[in-house]
Protein backbone atom coordinates (compact mmCIF):
# COMPACT_ATOMS: atom_id res chain seq x y z
CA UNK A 1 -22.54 -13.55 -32.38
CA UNK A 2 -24.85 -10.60 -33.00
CA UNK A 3 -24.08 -9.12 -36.09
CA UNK A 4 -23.74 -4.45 -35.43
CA UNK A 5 -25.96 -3.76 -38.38
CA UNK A 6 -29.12 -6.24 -38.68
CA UNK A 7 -30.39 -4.26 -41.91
CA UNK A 8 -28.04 -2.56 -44.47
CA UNK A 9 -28.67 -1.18 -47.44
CA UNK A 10 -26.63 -0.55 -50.16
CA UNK A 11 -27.38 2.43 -52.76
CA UNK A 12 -24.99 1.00 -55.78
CA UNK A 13 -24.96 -2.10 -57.31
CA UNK A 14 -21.65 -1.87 -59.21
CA UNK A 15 -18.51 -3.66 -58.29
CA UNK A 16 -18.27 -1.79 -55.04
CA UNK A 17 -21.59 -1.94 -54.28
CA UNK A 18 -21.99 -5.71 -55.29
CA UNK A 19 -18.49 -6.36 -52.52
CA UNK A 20 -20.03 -4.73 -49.85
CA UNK A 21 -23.28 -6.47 -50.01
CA UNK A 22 -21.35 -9.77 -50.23
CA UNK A 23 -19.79 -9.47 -47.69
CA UNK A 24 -22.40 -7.96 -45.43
CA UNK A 25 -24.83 -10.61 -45.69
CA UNK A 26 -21.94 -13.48 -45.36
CA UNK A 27 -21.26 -11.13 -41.56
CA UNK A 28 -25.37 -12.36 -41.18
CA UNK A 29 -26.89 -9.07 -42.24
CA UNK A 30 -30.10 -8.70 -44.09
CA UNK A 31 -28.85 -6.97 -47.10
CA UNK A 32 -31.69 -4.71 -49.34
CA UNK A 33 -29.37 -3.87 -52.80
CA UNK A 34 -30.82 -0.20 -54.79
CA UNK A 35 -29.32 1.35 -57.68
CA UNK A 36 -31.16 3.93 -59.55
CA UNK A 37 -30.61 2.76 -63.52
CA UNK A 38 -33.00 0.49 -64.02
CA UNK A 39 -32.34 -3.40 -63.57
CA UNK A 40 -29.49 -2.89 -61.78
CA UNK A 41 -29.84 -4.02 -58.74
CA UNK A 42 -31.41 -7.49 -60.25
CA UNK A 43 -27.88 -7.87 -61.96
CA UNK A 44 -26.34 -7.20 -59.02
CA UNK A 45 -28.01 -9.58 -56.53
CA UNK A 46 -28.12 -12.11 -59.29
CA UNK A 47 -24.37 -11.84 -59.50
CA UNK A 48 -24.11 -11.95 -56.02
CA UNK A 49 -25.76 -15.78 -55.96
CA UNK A 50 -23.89 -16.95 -58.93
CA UNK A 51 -21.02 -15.97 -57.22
CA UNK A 52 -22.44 -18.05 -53.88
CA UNK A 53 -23.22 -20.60 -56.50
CA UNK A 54 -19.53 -20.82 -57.63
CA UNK A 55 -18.16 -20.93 -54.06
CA UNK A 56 -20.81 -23.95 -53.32
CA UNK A 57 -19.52 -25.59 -56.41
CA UNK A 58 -15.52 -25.36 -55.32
CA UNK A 59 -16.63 -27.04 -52.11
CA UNK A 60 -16.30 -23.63 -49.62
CA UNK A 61 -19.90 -23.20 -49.29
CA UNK A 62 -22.30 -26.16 -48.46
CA UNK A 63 -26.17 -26.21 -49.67
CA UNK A 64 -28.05 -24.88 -46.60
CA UNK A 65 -25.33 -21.84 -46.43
CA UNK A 66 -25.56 -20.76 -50.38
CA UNK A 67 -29.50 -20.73 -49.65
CA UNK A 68 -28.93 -18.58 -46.72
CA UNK A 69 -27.05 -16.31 -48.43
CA UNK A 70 -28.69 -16.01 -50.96
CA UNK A 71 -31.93 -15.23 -49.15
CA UNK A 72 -30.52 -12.54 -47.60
CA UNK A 73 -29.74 -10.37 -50.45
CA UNK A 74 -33.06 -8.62 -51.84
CA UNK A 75 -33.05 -5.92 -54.68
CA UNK A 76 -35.30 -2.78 -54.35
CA UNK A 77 -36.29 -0.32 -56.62
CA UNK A 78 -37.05 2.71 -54.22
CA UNK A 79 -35.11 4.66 -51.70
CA UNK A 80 -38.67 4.72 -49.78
CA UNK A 81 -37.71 0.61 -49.18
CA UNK A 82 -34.14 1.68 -47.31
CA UNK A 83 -37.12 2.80 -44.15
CA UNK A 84 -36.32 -0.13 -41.92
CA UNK A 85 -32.33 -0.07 -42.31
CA UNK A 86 -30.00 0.16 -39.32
CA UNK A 87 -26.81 1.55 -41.92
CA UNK A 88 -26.84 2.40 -45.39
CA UNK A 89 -24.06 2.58 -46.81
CA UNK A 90 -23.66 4.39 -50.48
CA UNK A 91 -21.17 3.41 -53.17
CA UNK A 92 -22.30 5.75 -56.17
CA UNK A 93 -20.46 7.81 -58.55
CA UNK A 94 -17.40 9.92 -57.06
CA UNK A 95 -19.54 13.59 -57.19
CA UNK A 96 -19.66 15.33 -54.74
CA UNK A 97 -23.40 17.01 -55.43
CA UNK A 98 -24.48 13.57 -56.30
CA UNK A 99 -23.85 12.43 -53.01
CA UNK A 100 -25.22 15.55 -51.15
CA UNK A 101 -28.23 15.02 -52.63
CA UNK A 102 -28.71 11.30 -51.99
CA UNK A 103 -28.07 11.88 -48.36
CA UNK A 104 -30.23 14.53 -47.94
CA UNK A 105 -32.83 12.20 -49.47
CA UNK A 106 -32.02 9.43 -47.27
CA UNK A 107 -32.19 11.69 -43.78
CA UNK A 108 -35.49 11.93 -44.66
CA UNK A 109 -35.82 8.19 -45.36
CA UNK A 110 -34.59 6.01 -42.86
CA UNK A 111 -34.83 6.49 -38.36
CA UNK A 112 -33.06 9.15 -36.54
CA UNK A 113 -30.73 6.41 -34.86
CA UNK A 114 -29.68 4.83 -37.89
CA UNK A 115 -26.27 5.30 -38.99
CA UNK A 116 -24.95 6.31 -42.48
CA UNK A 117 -22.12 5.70 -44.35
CA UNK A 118 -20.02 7.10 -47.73
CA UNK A 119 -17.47 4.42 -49.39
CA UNK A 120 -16.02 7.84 -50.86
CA UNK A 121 -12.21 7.44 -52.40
CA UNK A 122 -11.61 10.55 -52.86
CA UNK A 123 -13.90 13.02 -51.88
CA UNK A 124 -14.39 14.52 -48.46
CA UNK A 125 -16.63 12.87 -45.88
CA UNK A 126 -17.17 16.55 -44.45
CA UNK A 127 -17.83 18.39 -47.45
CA UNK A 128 -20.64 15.22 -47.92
CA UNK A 129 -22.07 15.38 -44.62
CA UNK A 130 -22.25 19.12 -44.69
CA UNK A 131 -25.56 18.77 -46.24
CA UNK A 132 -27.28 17.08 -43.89
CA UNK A 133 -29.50 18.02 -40.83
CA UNK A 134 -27.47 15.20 -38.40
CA UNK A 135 -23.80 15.53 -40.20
CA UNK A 136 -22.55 13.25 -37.12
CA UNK A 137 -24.75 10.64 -37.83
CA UNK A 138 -22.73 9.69 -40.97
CA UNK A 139 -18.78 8.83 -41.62
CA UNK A 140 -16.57 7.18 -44.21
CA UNK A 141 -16.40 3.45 -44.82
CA UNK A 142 -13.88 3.07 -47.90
CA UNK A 143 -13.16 -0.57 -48.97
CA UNK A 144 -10.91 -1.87 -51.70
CA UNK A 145 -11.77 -3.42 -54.81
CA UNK A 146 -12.49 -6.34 -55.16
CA UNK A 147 -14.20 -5.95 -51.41
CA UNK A 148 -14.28 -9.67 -50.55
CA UNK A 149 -10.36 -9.83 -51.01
CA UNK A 150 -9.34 -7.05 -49.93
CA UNK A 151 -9.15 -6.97 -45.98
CA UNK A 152 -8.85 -3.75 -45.47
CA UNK A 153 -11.67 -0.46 -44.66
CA UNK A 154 -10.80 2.69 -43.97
CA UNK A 155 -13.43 4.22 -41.12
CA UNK A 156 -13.20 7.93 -41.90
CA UNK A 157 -14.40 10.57 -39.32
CA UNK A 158 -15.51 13.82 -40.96
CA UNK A 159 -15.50 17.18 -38.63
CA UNK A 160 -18.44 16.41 -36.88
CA UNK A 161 -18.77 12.49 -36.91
CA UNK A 162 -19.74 10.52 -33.60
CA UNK A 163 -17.04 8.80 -32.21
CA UNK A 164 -19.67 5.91 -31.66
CA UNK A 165 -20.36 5.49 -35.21
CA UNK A 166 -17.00 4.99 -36.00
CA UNK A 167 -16.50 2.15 -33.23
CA UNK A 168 -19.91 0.40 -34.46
CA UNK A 169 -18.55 0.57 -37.85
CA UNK A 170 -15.07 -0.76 -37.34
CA UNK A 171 -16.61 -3.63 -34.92
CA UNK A 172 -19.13 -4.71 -38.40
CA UNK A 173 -15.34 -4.55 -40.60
CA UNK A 174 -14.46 -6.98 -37.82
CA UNK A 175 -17.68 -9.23 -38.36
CA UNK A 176 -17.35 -8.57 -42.14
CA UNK A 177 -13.70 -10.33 -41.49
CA UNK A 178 -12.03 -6.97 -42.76
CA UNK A 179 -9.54 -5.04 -40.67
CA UNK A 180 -10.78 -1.64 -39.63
CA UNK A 181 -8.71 1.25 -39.43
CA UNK A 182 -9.48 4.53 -38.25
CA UNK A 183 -8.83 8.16 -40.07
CA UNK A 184 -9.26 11.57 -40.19
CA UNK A 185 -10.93 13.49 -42.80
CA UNK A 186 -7.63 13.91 -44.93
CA UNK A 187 -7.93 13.73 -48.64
CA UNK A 188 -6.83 10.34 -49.59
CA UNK A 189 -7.62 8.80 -46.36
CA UNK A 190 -4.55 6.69 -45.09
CA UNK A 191 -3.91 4.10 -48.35
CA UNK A 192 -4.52 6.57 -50.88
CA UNK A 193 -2.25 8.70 -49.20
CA UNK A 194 0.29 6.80 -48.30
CA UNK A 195 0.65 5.08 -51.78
CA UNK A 196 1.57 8.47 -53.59
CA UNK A 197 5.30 7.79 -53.19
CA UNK A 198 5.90 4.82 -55.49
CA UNK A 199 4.39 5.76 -58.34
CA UNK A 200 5.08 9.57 -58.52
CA UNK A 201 8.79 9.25 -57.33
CA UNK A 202 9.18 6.07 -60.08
CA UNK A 203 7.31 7.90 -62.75
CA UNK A 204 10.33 11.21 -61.49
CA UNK A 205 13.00 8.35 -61.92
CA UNK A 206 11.80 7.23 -65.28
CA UNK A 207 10.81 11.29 -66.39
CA UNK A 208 14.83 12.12 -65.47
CA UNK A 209 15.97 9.29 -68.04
CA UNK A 210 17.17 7.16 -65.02
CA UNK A 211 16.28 4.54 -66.55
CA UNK A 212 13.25 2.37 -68.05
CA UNK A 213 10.24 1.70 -67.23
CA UNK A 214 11.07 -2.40 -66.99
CA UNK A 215 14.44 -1.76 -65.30
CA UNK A 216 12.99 -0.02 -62.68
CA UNK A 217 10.12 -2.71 -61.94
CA UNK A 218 12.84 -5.21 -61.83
CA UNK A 219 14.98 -3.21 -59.34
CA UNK A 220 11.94 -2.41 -56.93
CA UNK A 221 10.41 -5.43 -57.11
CA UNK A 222 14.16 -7.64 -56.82
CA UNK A 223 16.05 -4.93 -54.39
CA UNK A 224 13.39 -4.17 -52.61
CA UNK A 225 11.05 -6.83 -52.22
CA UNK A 226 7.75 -4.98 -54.24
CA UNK A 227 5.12 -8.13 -55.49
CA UNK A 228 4.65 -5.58 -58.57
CA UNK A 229 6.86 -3.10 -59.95
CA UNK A 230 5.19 1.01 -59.89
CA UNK A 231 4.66 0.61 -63.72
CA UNK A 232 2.97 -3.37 -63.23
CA UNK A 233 1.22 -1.53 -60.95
CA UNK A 234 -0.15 1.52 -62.83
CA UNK A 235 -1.10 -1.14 -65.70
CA UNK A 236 -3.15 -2.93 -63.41
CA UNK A 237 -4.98 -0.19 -61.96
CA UNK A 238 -5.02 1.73 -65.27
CA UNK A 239 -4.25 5.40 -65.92
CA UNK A 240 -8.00 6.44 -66.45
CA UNK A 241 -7.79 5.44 -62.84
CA UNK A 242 -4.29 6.34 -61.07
CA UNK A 243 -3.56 9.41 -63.02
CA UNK A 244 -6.75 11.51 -61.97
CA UNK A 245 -6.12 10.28 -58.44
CA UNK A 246 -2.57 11.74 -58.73
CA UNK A 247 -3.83 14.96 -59.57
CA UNK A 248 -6.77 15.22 -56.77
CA UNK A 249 -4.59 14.42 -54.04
CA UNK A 250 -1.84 17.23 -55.14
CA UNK A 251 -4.93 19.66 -55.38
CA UNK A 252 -6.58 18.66 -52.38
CA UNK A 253 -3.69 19.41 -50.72
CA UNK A 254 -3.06 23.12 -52.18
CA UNK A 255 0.12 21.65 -54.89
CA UNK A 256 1.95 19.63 -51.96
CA UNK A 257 5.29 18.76 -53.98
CA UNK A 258 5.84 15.42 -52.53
CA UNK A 259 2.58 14.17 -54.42
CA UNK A 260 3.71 15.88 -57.96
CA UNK A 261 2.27 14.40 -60.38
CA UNK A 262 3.56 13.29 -63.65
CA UNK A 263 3.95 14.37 -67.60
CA UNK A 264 4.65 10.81 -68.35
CA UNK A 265 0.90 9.80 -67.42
CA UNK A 266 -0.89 12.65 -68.64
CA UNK A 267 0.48 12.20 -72.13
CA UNK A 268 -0.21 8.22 -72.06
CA UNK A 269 -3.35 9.14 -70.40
CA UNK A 270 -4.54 11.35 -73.71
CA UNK A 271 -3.45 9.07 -75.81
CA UNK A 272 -5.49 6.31 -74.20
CA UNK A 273 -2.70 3.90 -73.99
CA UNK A 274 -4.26 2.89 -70.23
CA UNK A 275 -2.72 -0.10 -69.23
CA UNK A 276 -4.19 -4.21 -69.31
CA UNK A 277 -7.23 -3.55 -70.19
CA UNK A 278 -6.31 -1.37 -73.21
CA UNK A 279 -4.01 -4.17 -74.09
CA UNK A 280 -1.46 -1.50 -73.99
CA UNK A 281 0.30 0.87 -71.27
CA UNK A 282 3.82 0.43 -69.96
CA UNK A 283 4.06 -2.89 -71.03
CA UNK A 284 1.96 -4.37 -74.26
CA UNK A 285 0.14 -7.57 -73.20
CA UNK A 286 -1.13 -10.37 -75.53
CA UNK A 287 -3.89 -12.58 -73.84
CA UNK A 288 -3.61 -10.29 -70.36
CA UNK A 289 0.13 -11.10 -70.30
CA UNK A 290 2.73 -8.73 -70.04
CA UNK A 291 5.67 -8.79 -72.59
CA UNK A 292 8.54 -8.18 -71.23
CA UNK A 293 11.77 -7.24 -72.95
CA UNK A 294 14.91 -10.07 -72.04
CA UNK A 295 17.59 -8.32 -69.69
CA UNK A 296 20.79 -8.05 -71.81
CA UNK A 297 23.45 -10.23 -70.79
CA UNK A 298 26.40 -9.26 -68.67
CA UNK A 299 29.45 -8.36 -70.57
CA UNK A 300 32.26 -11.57 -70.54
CA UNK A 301 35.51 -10.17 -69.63
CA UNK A 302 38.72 -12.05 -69.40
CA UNK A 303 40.32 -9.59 -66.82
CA UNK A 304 39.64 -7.03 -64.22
CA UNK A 305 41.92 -4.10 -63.37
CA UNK A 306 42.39 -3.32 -59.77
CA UNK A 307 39.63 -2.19 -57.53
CA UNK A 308 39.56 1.13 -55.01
CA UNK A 309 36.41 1.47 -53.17
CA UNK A 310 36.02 5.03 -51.25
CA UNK A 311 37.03 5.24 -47.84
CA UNK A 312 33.15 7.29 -47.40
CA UNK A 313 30.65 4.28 -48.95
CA UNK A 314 27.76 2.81 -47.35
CA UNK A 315 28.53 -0.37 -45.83
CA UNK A 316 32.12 -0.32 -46.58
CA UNK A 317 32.84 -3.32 -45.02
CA UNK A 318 30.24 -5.39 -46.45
CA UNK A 319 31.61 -4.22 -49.56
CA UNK A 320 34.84 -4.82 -49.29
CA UNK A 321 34.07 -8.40 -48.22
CA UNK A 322 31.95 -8.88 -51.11
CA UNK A 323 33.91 -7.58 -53.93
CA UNK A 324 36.99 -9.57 -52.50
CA UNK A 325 34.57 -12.79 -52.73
CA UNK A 326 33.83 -11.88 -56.19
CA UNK A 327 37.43 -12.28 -56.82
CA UNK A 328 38.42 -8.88 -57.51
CA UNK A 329 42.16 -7.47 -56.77
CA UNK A 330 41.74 -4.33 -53.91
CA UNK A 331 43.84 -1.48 -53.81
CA UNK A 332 44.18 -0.08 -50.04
CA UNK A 333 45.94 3.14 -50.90
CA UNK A 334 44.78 6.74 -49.63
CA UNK A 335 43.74 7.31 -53.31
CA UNK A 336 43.45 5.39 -56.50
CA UNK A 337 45.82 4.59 -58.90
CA UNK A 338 46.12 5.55 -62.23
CA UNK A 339 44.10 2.47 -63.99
CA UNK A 340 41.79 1.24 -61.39
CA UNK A 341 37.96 0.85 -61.10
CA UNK A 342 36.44 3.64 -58.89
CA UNK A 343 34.14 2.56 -56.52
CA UNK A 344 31.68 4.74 -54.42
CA UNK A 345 28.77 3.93 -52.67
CA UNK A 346 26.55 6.98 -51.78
CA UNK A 347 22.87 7.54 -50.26
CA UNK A 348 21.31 10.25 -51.64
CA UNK A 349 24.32 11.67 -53.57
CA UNK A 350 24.76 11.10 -57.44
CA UNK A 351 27.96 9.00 -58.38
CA UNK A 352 28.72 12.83 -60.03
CA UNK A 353 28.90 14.53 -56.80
CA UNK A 354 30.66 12.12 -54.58
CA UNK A 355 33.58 12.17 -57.82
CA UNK A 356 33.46 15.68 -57.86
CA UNK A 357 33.59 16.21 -53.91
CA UNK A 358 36.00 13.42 -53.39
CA UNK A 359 38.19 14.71 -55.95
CA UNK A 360 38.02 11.28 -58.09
CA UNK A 361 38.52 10.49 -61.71
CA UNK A 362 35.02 10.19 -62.93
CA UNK A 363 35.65 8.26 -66.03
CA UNK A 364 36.90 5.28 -63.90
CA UNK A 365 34.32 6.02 -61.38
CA UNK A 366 31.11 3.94 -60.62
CA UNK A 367 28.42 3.92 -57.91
CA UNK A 368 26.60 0.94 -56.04
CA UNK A 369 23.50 1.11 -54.42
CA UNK A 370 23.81 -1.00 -50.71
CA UNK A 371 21.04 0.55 -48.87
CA UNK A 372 20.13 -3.02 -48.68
CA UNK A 373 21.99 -5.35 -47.27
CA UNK A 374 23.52 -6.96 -50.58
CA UNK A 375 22.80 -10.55 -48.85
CA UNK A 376 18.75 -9.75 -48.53
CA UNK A 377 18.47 -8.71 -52.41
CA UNK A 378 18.16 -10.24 -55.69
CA UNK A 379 19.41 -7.84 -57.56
CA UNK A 380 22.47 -5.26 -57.47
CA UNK A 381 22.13 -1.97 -59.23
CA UNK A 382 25.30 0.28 -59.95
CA UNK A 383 24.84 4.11 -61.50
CA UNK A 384 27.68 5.94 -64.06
CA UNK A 385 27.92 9.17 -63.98
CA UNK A 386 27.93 11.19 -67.21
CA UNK A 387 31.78 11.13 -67.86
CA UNK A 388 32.32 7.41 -66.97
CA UNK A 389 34.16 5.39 -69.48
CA UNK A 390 32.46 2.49 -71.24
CA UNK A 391 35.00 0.39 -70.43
CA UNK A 392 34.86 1.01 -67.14
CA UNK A 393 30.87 0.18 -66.99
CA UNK A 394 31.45 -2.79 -68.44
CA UNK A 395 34.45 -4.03 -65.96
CA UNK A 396 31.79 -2.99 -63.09
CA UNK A 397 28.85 -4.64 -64.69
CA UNK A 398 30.69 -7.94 -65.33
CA UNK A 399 32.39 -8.00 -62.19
CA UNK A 400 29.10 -7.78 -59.83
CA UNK A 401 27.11 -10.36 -62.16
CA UNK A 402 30.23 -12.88 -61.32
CA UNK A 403 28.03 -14.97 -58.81
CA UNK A 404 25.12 -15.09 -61.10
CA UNK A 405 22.95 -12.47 -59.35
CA UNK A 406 21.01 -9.66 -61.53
CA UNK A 407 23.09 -6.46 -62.29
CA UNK A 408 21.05 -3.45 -63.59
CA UNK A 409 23.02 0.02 -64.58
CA UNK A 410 21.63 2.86 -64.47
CA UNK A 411 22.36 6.57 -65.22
CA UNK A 412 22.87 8.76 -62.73
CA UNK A 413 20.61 9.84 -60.36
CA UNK A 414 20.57 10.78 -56.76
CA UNK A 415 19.76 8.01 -54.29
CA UNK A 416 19.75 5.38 -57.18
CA UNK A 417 16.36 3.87 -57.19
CA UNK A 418 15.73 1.81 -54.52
CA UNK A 419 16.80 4.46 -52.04
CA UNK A 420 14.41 7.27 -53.72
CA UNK A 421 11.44 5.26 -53.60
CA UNK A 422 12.01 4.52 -50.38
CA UNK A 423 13.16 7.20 -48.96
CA UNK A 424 10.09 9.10 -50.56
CA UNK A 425 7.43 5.97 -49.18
CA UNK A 426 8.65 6.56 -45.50
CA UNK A 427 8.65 10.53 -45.77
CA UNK A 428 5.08 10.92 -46.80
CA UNK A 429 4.02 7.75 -44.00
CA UNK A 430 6.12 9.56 -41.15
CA UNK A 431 4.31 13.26 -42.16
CA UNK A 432 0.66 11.84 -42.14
CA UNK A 433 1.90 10.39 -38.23
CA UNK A 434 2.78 13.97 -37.64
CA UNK A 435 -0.39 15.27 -39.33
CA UNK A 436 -2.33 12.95 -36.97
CA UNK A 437 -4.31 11.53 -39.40
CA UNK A 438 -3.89 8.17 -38.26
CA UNK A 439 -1.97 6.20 -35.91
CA UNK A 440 1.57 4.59 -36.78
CA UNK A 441 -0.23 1.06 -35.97
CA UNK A 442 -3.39 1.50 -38.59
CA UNK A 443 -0.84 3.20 -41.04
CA UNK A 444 1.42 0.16 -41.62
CA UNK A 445 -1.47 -2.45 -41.03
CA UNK A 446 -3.51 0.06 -43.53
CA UNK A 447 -0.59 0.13 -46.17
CA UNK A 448 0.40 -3.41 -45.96
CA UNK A 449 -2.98 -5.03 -46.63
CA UNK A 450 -3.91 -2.57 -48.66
CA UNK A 451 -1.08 -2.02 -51.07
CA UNK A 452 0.65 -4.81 -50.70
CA UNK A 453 4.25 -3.87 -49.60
CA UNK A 454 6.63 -6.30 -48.14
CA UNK A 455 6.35 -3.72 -44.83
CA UNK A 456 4.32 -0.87 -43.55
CA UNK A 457 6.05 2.15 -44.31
CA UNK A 458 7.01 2.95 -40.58
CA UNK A 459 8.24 -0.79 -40.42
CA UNK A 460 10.17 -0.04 -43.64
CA UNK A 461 11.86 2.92 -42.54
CA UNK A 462 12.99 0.87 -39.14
CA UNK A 463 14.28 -1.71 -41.70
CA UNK A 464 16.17 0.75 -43.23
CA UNK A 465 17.16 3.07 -40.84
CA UNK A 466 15.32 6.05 -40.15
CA UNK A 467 19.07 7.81 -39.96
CA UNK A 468 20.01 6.62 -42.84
CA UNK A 469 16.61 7.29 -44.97
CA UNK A 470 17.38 10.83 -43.47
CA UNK A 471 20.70 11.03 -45.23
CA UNK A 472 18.87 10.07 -48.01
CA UNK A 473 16.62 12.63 -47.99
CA UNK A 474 18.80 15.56 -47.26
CA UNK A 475 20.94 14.55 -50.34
CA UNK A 476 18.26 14.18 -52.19
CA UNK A 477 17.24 17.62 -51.51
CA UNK A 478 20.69 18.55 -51.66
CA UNK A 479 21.28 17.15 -55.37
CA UNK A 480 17.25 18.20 -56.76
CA UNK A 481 17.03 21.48 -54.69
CA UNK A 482 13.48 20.44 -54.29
CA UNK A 483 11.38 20.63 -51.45
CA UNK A 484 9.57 17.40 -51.99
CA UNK A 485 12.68 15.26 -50.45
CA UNK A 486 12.73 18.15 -47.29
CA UNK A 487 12.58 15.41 -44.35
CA UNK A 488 8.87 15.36 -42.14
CA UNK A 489 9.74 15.97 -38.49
CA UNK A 490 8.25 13.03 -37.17
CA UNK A 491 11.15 11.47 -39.33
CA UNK A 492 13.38 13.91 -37.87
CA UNK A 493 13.18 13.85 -34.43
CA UNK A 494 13.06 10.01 -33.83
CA UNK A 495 15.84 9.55 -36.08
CA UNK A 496 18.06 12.17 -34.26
CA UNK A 497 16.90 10.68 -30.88
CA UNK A 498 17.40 6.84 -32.64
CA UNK A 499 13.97 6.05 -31.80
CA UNK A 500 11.41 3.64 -33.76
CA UNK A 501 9.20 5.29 -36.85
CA UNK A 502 6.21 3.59 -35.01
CA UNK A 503 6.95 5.38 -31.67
CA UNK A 504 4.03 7.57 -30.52
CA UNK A 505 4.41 10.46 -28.12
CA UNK A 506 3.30 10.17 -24.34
């Protein structure tokens, strides 16, 4: 195979910097490594062969391929020395007049037919280019950190990038072994973008009191099917990180309510309580592990009053079926009696307005998320509302932890957890398919390798049901009064028409 890019340099020898080379010269490119503090790019390509060295050592690299390697990664201490590259690609500090200026240098540098790239997170790959004589001679090529594990590079067009570029560079993700996909000039790019739902809609959750921070990792990750929870998750990246991103994208995008950001990680943010690597951020960790605080138990009750589940709930039959398995005594009048447990089960709504709308007694009256299919999660989560009776919480705790599975209650809030989150996830995915700036197949290929969900968004939302996640979202807006939950078209229109999220337009 003959590799796109024969020569690349790389202006950057940090992390980023370091991953691309890597992975550059393993796709069979000659690899020339440039920073501009001093004795950086050493460190870097010496890094580069211990890491070689390591990989030799474990038995996935033999002798003759370490040395190849390792001979193809040179450090250079002059931009002047970048002449004979067919791409450079830069991975320098996120400024945007930095940046100008190095490619303004490096027009003047390297041949008129060789092709230039930003690995820009954040900034835009027009407002870069802009400075340059040939603007569509250079384009966006964002990995993930670490680069050699993450499969995933976003190949970002600016206004006036060559469509050529962009094919040569997603064909060298391909050699790299990296999935390309291919964007517009949006800010956040697709995974960036896409991810602003489960944090900022989590951090809402935990801002309205919902509940904690470690009850609503467990619910996402055990309902839901999340590897890490959206406060796991902000540890791990850390907030010097995540929380200025936050705020970029809902600036970039003129104060676009669905991205809000948060109080909560401002405050943490000043206070420098970051995450792992402060040793201290949601969680406290000792030796890079997270404490968690135990679950408390389930209550042990002796006896259950009767049961009356609303006529309206999600899944009523499933529900029925299961609460009968879980040995509970069902009332099948029109309304409740006097002494039994309530039962609604809502999307979107609060457990307070279904009461108050159904004309129920909401001391006796508790919710149950079943979005999900009760036999596909791990955990259950039911919701009071602010008049229910402890008593009654407790009957409907015990009585769903009967079989063993995890119970979590929660206060109210519309749409539970699970079904926010969600709900919010597939919104912002469907909008940026009806913003064009991607297609629905990079978008959940983009999301899922780079984020890690269980599903692309789109795929999510099918999962789901795209009718359903609209209920959601209309009662959402309903109950908050607030724009961010106001349904994207492309949601819209293929759930009125009952059509796949992923299905593009003739």
């Amino acid at each position: 195979m003959t590799v796109q890019f024969s020569n690349v340099g790389i202006i950057g020898a940090g992390a980023m910097g370091r991953g691309i080379a890597q992975i550059a010269a393993q796709a069979g490119s000659q690899v020339l490594l440039l920073d501009s503090f001093e004795g950086a790019a050493v460190r870097g390509r010496d890094a580069l062969i211990a890491q070689w060295q390591k990989l030799h050592e474990k038995g996935k690299l033999d002798e003759t391929q370490r040395d190849a390697l390792s001979a193809r990664v040179r450090a250079v201490d002059s931009m002047q020395a970048l002449a004979g590259c067919d791409l450079v690609v830069e991975a320098v500090v996120e400024d945007l007049e930095v940046k100008r200026q190095l490619f303004r240098e490096l027009e003047a540098v390297v041949a008129p037919s060789a092709a230039l790239a930003t690995n820009t997170s954040s900034l835009s790959v027009t407002a870069i280019a802009a400075a340059m004589a040939q603007p569509q001679r250079m384009a966006g090529f964002h990995f993930f950190n670490p680069v050699p594990l993450m499969k995933v590079v976003e190949v970002v067009a600016g206004f006036k990038t060559d469509a050529e570029l962009c094919r040569q560079l997603a064909t060298y993700a391909s050699q790299m072994g990296h999935t390309a996909v291919q964007a517009k000039d949006t800010p956040g790019f697709v995974v960036n973008h896409a991810g602003r739902g489960y944090g900022t809609e989590a951090l809402r959750i935990a801002g309205e009191g919902v509940a904690d921070f470690a009850t609503i990792d467990r619910i996402l990750k055990d309902q839901a099917g999340f590897r890490l929870g959206p406060f796991e998750l902000l540890d791990l990246t850390a907030l010097d990180v995540s929380h200025p991103v936050m705020e970029s994208i809902y600036r970039q995008y003129y104060e676009e309510p669905r991205f809000r950001p948060s109080v909560i990680t401002a405050q943490r943010l000043a206070a420098g309580v970051l995450g792992r690597k402060t040793g201290e951020g949601f969680y406290r960790y000792v030796d890079g592990v997270a404490q968690q605080v135990p679950e408390p138990p389930s209550p042990a009750l002796e006896g259950y009053p009767a049961l009356w589940v609303s006529p309206r709930a999600a899944r009523r039959p499933d529900l029925l079926k299961l609460v009968h398995t879980l040995g509970a005594q069902l009332e099948s009048g029109a309304t409740p009696s006097s002494a039994a447990l309530i039962l609604v089960a809502p999307l979107g709504f609060d457990v307070t307005t279904v009461a108050a709308v159904e004309r129920l007694d909401a001391t006796r009256t508790v919710g149950i998320d079943l979005m999900v299919d009760d036999a596909a999660t791990k955990r259950r989560v039911l919701a009071t509302n602010p008049a229910t009776r402890h008593d009654m919480r407790e009957i409907a705790h015990a009585l769903f932890a009967r079989d063993g599975k995890a119970v979590s209650v929660i206060r109210d809030s519309g749409g539970f957890v699970t079904q926010r989150v969600i709900g919010t996830i597939v919104n912002i995915a469907a909008d940026m398919c009806q913003q064009q700036v991607c297609s629905p197949a990079d978008l959940d290929v983009a999301v899922k390798l780079g984020l890690g969900y269980p599903q692309g968004p789109l795929a999510m939302g099918d999962l789901y049901g795209p009718t359903n996640l609209l209920e959601v979202l209309f009662n959402l807006q309903t109950v908050y009064g607030d724009p961010r939950y106001r349904p994207s078209p492309w949601l819209r229109r293929r759930g009125a028409l009952g059509l796949s999220l992923t299905h593009p337009e003739a």
